[in-house]
Protein backbone atom coordinates (compact mmCIF):
# COMPACT_ATOMS: atom_id res chain seq x y z
CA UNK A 1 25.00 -14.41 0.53
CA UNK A 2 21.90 -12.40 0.35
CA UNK A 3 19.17 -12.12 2.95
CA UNK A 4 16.20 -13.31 1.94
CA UNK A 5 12.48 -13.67 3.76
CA UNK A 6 9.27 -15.56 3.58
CA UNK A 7 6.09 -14.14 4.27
CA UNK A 8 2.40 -16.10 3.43
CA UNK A 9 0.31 -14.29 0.82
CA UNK A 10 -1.93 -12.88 2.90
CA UNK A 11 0.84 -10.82 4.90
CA UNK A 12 2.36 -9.74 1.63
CA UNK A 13 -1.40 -8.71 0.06
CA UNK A 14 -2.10 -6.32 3.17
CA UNK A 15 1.30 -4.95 3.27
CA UNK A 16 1.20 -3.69 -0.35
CA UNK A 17 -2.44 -3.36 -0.90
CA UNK A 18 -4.24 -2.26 2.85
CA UNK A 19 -4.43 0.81 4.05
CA UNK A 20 -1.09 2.51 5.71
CA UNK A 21 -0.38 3.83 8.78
CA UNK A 22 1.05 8.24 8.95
CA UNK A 23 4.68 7.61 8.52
CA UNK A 24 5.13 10.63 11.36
CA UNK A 25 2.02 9.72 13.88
CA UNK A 26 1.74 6.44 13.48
CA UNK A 27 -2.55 7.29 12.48
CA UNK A 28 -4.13 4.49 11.12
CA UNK A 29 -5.62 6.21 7.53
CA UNK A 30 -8.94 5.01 5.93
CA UNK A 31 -8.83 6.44 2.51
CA UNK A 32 -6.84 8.10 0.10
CA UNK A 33 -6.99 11.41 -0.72
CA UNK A 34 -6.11 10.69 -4.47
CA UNK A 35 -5.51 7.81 -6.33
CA UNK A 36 -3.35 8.26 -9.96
CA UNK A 37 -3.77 5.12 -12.41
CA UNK A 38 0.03 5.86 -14.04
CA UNK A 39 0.89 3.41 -16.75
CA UNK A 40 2.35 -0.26 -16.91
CA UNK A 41 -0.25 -1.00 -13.47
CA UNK A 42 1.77 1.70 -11.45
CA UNK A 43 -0.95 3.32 -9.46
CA UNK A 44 0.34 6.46 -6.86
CA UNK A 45 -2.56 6.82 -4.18
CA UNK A 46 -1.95 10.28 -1.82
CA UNK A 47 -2.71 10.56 1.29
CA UNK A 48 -3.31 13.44 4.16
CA UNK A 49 -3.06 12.58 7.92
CA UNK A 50 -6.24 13.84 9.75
CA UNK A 51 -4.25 13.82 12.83
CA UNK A 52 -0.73 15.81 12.27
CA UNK A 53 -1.52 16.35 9.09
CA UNK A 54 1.43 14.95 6.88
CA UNK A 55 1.42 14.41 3.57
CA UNK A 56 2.44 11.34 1.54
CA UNK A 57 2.20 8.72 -1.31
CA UNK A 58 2.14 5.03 -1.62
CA UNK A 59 2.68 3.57 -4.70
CA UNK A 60 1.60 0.25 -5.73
CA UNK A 61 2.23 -1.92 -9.16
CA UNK A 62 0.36 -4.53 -10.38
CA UNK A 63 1.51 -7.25 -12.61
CA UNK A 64 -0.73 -8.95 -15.38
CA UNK A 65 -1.60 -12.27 -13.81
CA UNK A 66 -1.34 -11.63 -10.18
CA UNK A 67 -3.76 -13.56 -7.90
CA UNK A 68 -5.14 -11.63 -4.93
CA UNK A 69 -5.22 -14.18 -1.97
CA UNK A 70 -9.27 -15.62 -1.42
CA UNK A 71 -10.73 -14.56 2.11
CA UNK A 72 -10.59 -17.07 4.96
């Protein structure tokens, strides 16, 4: 039996597509430093912690026929 979990669209859109928190500090980050279109709708966005200044990527794939959630 596998564990499986329900979220509502909205959770799952901001978990994959919002902005991330330093991995290390816990630093809420506004922007990327770089953002890499790859192929196949992989994109690799990099990112640099103003705080404690770690350094890491986020990588995010988009499917052909997704639907982003509408606002509320």
């Amino acid at each position: 039996m596998s564990l499986q979990s329900q979220a509502p669209l909205a959770f799952e859109f901001r978990r994959y597509l919002s902005n991330p928190s330093c991995p290390r500090c816990g630093n809420h980050l506004v922007a990327a430093e770089a953002s890499e279109f790859l192929s196949d709708g992989h994109i690799r966005h990099s990112w640099a912690c103003e705080s404690c200044g770690h350094d890491f990527q986020t990588a995010v794939t988009l499917t052909e026929g997704a639907e982003l959630p509408s606002p509320a």
